[in-house]
PDB file of N, CA and C in Angstrom:
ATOM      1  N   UNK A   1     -12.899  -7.295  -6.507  1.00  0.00           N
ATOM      2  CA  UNK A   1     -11.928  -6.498  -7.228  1.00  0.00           C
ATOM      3  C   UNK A   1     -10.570  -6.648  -6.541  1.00  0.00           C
ATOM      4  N   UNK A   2      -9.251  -7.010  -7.424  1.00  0.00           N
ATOM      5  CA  UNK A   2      -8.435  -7.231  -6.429  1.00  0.00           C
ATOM      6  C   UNK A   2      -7.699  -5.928  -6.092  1.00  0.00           C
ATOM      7  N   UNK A   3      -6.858  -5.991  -5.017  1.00  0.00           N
ATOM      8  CA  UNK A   3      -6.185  -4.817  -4.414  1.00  0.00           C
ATOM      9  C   UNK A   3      -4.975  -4.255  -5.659  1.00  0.00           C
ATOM     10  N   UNK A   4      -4.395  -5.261  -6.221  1.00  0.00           N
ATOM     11  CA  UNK A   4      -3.380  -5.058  -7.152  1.00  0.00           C
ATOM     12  C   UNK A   4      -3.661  -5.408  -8.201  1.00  0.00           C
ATOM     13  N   UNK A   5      -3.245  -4.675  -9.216  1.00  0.00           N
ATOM     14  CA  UNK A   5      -3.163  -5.123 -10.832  1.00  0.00           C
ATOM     15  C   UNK A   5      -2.398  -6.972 -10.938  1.00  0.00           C
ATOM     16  N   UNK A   6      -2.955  -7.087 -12.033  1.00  0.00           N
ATOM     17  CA  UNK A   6      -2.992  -8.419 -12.445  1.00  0.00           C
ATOM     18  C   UNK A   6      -1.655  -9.073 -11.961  1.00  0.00           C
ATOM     19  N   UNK A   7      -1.149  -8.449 -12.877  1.00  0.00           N
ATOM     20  CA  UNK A   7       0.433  -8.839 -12.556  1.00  0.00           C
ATOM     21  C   UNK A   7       1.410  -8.802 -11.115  1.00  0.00           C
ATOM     22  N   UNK A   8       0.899  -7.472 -10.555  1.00  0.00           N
ATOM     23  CA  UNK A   8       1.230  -7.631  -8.857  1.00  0.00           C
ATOM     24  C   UNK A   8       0.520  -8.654  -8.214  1.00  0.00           C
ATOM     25  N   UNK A   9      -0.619  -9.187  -8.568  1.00  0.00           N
ATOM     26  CA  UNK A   9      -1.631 -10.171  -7.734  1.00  0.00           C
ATOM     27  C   UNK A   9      -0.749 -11.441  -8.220  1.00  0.00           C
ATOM     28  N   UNK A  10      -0.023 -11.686  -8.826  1.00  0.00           N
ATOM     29  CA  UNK A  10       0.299 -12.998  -9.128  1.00  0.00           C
ATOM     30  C   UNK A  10       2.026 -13.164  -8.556  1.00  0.00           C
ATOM     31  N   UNK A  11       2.724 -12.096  -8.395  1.00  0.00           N
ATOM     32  CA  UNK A  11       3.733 -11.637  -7.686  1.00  0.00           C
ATOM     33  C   UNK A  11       3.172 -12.152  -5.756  1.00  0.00           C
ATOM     34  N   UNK A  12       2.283 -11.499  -5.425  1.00  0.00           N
ATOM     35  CA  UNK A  12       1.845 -11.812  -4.301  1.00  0.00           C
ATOM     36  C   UNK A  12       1.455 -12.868  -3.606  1.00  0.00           C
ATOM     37  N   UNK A  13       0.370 -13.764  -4.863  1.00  0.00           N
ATOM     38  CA  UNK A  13       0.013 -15.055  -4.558  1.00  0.00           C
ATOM     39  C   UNK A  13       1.706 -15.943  -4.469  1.00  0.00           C
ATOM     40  N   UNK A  14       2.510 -15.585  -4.798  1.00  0.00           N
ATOM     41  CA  UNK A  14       3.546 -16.833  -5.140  1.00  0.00           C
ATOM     42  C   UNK A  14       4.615 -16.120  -3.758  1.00  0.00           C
ATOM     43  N   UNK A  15       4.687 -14.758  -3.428  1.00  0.00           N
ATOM     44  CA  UNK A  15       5.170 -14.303  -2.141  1.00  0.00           C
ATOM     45  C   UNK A  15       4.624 -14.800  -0.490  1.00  0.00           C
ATOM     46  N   UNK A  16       3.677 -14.299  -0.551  1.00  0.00           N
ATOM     47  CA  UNK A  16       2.820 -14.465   1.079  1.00  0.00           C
ATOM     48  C   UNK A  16       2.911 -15.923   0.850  1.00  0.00           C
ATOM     49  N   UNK A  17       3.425 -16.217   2.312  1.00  0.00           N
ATOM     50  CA  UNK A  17       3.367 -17.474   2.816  1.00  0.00           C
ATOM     51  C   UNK A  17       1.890 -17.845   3.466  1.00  0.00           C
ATOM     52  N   UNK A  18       1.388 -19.297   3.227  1.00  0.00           N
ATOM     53  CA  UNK A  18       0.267 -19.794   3.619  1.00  0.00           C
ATOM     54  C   UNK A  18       0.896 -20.556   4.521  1.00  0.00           C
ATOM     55  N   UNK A  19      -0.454 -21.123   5.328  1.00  0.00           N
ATOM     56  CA  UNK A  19      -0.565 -21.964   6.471  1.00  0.00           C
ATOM     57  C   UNK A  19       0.187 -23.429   6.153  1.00  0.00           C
ATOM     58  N   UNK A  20       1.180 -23.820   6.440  1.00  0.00           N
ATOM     59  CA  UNK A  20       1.561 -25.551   6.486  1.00  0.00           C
ATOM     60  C   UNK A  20       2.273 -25.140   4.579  1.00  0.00           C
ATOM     61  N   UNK A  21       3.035 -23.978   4.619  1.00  0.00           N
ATOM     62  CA  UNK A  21       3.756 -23.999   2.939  1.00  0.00           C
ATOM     63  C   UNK A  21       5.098 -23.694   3.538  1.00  0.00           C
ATOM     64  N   UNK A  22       6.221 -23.497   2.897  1.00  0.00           N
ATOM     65  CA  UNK A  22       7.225 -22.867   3.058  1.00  0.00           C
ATOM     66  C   UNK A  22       6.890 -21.554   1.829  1.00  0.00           C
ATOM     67  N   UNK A  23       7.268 -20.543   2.278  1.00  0.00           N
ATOM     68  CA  UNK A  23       7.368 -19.480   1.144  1.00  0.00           C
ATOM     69  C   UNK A  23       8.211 -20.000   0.193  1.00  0.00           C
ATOM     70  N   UNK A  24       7.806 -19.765  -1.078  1.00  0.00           N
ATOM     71  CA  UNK A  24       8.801 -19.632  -2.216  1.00  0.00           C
ATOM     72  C   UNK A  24       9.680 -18.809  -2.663  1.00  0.00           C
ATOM     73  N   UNK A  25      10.809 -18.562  -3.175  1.00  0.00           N
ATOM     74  CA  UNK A  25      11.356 -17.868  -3.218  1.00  0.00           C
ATOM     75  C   UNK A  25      10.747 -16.599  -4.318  1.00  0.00           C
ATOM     76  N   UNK A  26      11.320 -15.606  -4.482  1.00  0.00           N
ATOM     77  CA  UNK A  26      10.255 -14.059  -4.382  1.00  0.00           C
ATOM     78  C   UNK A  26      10.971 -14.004  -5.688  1.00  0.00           C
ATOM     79  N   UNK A  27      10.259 -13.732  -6.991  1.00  0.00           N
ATOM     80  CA  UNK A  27      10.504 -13.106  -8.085  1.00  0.00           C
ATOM     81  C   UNK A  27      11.206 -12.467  -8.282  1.00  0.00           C
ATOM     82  N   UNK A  28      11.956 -11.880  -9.729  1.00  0.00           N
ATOM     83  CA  UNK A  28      12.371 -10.613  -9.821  1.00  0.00           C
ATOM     84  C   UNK A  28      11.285  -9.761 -10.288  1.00  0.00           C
ATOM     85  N   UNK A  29      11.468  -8.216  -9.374  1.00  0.00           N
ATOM     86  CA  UNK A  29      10.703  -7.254 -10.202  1.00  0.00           C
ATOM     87  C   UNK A  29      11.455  -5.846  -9.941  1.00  0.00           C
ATOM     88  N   UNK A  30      10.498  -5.108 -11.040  1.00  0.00           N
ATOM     89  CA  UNK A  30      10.980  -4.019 -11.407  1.00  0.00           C
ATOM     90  C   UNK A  30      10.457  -2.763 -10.340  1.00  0.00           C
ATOM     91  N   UNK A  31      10.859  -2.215 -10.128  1.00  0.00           N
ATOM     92  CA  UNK A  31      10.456  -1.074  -8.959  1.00  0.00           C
ATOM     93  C   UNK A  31       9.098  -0.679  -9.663  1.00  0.00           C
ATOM     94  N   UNK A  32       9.323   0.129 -11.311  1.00  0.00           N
ATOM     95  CA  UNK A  32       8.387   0.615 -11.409  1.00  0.00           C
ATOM     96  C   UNK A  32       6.878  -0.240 -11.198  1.00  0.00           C
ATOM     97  N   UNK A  33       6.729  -1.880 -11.436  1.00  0.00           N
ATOM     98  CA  UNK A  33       5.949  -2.870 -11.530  1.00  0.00           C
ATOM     99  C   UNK A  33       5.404  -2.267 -10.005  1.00  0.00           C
ATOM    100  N   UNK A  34       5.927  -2.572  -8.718  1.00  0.00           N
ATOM    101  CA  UNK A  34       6.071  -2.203  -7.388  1.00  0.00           C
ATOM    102  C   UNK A  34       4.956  -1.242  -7.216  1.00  0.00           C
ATOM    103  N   UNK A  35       5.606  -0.228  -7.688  1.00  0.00           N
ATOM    104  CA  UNK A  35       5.188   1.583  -7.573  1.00  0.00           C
ATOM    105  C   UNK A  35       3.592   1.381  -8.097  1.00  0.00           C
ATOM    106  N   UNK A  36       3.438   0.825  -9.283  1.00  0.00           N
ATOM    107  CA  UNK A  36       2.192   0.363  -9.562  1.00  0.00           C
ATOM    108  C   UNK A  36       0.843  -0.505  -8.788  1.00  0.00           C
ATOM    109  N   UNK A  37       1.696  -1.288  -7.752  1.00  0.00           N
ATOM    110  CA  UNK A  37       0.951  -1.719  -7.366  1.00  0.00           C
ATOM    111  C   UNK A  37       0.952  -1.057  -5.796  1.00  0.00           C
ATOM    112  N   UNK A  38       1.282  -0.128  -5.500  1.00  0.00           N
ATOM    113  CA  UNK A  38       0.925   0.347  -4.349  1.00  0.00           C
ATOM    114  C   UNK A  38       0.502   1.000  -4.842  1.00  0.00           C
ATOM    115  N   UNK A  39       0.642   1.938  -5.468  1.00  0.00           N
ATOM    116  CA  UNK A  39      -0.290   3.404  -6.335  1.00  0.00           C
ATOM    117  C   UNK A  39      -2.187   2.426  -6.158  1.00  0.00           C
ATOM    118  N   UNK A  40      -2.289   1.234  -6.619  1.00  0.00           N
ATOM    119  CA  UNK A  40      -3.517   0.684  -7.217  1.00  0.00           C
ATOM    120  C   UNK A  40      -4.190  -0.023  -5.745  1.00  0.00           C
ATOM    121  N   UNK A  41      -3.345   0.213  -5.098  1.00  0.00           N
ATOM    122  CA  UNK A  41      -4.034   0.046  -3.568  1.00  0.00           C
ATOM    123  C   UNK A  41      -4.333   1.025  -2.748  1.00  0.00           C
ATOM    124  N   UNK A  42      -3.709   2.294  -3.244  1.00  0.00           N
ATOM    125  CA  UNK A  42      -4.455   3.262  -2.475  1.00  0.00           C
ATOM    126  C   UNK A  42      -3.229   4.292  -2.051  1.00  0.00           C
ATOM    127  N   UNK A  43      -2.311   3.762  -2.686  1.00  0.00           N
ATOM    128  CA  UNK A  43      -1.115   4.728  -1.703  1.00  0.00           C
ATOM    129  C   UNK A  43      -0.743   5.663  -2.689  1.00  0.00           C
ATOM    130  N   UNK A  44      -0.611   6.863  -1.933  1.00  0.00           N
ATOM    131  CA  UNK A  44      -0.124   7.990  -2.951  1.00  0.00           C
ATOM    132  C   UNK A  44       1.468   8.782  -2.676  1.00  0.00           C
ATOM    133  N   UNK A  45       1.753   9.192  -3.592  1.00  0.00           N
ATOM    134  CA  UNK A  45       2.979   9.782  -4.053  1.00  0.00           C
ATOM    135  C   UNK A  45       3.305  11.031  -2.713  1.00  0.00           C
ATOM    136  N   UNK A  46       4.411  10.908  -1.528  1.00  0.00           N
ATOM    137  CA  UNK A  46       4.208  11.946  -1.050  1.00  0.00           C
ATOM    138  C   UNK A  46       5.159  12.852  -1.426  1.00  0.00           C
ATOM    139  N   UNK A  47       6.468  12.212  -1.269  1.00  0.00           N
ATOM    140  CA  UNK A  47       7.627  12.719  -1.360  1.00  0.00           C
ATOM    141  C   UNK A  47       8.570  11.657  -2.096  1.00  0.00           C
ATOM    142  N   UNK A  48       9.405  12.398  -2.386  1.00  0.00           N
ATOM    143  CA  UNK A  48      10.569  12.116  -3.430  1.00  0.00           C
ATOM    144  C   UNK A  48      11.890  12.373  -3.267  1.00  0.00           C
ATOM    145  N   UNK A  49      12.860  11.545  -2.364  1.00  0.00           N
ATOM    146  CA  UNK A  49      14.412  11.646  -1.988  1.00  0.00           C
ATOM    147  C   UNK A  49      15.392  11.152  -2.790  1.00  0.00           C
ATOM    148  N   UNK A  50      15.759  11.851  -4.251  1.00  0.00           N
ATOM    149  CA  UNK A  50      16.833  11.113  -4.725  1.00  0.00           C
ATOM    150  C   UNK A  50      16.111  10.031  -5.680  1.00  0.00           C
ATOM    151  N   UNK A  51      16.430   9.195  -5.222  1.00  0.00           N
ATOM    152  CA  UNK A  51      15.546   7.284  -6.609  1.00  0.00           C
ATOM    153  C   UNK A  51      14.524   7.001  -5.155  1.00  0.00           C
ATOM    154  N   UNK A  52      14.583   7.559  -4.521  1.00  0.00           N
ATOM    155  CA  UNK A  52      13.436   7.127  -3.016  1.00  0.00           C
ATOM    156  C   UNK A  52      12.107   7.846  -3.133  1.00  0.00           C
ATOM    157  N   UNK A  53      11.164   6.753  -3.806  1.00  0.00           N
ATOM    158  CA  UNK A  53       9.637   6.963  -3.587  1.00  0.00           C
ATOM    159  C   UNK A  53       8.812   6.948  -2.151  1.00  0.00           C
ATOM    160  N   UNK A  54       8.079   7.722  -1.398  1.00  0.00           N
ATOM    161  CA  UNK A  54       7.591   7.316  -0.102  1.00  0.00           C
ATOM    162  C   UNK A  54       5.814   7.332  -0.494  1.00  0.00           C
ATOM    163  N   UNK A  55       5.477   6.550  -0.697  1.00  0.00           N
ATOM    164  CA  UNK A  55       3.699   6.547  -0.552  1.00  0.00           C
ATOM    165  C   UNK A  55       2.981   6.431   0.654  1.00  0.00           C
ATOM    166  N   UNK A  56       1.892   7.267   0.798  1.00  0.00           N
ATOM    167  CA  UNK A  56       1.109   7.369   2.027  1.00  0.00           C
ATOM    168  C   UNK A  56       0.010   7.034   1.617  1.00  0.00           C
ATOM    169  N   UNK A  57      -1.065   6.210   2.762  1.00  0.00           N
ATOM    170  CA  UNK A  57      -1.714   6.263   2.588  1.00  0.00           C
ATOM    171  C   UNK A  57      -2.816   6.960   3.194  1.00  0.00           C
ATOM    172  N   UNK A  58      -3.676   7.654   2.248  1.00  0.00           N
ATOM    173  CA  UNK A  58      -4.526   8.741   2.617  1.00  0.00           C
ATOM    174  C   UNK A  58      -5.544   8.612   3.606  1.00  0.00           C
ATOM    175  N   UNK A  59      -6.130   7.675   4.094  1.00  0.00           N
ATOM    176  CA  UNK A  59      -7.250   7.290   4.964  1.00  0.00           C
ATOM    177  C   UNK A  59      -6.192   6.799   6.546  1.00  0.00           C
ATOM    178  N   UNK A  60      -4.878   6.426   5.960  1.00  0.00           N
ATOM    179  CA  UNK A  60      -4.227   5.953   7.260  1.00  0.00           C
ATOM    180  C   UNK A  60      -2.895   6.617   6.882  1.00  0.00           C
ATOM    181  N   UNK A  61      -2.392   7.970   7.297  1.00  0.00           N
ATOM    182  CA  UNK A  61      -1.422   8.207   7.826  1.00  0.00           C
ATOM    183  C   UNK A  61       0.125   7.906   8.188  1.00  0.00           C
ATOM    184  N   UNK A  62      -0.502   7.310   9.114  1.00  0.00           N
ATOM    185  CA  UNK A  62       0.889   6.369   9.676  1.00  0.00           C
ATOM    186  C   UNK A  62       0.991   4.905   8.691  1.00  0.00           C
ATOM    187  N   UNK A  63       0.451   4.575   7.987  1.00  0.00           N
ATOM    188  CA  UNK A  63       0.848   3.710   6.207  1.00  0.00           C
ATOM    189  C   UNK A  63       1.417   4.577   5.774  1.00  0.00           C
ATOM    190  N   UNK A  64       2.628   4.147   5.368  1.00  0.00           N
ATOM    191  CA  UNK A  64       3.689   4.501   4.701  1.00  0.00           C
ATOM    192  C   UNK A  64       4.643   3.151   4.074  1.00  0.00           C
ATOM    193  N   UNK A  65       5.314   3.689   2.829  1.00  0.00           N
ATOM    194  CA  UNK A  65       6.085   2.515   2.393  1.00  0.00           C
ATOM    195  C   UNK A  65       7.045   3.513   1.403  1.00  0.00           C
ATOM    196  N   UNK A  66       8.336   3.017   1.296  1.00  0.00           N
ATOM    197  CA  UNK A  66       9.512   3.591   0.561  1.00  0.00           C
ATOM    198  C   UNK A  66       9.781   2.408  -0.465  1.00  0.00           C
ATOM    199  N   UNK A  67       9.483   3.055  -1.694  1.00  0.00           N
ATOM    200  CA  UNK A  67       9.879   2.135  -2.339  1.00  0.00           C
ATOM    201  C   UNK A  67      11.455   3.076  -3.632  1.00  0.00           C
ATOM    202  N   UNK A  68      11.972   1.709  -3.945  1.00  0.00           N
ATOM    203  CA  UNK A  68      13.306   2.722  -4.271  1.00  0.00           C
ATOM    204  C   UNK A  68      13.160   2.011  -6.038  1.00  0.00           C
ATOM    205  N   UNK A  69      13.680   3.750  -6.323  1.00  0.00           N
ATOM    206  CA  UNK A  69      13.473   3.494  -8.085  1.00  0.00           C
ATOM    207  C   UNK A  69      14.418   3.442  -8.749  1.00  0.00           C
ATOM    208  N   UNK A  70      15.557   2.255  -8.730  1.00  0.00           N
ATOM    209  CA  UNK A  70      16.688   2.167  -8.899  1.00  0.00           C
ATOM    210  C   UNK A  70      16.589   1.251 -10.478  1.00  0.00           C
ATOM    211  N   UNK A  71      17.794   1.204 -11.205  1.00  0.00           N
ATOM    212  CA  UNK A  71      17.373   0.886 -12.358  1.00  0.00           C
ATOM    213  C   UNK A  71      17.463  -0.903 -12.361  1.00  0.00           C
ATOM    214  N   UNK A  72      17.235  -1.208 -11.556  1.00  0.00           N
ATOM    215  CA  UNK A  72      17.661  -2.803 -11.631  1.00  0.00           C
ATOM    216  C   UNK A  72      16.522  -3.476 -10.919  1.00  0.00           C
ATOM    217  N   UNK A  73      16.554  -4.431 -11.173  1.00  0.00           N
ATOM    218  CA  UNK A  73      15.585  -5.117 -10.236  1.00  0.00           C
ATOM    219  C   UNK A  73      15.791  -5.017  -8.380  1.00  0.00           C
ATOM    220  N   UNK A  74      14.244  -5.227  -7.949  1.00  0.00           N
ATOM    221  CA  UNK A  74      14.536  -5.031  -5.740  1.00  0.00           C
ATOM    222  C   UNK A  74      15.118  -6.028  -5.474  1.00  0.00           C
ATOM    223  N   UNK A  75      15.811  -6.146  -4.596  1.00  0.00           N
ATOM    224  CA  UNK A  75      16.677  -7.297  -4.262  1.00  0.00           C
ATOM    225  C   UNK A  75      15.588  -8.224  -3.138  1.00  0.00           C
ATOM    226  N   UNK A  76      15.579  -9.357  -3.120  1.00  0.00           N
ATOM    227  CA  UNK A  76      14.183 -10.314  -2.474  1.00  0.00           C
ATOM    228  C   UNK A  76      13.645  -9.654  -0.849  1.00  0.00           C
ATOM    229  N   UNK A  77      14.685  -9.578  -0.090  1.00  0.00           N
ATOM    230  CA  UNK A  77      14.668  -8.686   1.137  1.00  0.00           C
ATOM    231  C   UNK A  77      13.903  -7.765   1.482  1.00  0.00           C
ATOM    232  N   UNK A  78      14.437  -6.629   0.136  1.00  0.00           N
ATOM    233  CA  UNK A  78      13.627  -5.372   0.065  1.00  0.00           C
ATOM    234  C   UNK A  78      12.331  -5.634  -0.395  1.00  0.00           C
ATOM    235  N   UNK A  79      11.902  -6.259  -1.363  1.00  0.00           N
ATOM    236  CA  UNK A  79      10.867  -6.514  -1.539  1.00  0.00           C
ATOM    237  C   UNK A  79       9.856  -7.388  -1.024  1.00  0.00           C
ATOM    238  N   UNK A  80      10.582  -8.488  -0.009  1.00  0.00           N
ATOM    239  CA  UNK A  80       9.689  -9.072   1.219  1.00  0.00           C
ATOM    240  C   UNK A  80       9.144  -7.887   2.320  1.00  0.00           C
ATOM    241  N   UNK A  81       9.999  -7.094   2.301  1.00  0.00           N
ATOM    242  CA  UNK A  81       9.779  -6.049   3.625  1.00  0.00           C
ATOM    243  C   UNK A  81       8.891  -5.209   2.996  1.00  0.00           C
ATOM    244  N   UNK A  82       9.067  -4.437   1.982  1.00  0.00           N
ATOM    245  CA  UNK A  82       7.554  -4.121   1.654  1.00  0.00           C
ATOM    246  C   UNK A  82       6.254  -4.865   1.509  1.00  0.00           C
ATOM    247  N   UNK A  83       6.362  -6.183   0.802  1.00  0.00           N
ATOM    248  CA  UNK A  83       4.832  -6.737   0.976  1.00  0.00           C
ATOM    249  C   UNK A  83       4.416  -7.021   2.077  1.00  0.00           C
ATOM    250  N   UNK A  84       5.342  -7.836   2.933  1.00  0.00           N
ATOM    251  CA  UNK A  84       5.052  -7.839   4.245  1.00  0.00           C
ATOM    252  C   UNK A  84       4.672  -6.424   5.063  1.00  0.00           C
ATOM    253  N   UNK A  85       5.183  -4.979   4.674  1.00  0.00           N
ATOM    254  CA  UNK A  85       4.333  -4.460   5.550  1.00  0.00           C
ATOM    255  C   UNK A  85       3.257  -3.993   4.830  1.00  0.00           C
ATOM    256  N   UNK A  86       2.735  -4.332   4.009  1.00  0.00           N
ATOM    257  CA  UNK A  86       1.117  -3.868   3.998  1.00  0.00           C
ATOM    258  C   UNK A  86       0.629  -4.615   3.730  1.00  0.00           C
ATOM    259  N   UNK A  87       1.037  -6.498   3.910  1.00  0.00           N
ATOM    260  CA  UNK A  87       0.514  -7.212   3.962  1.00  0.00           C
ATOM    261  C   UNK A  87      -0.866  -7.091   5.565  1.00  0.00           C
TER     262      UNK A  87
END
């Protein structure tokens, strides 16, 4: 069963860098797409600052991730730094 909905799993496969690849450059996506796929891994809704989502995760605590619900697409950065940390 994968960790993310369809559409985040295919966002991911083309993000995470493999052994002997160069990463490719990172899609556009939509926050809410995002929010979805941490929600479907386990992370829940704690708090809410403004367009600033923070999900925790319930079995681990100190997992945490901010994701921001701005009306435009994440800029590649922001959205490397989140997959990368719960990569």
């Amino acid at each position: 069963m994968p960790i993310f909905p369809d559409s985040a799993d295919k966002v991911l496969d083309r993000t995470l860098p493999r052994p002997g690849r160069v990463s490719p450059k990172l899609p556009a996506i939509r926050p809410r797409l995002l929010a979805r796929a941490v929600e479907h891994a386990g992370f829940v809704l704690r708090n809410v600052s403004g367009r600033h989502h923070r999900y925790v995760h319930p079995e681990d605590p100190a997992s945490w991730t901010v994701v921001p619900m701005h009306n435009r697409d994440l800029k590649p950065g922001t959205l490397r730094a989140i997959l990368h940390k719960r990569a």
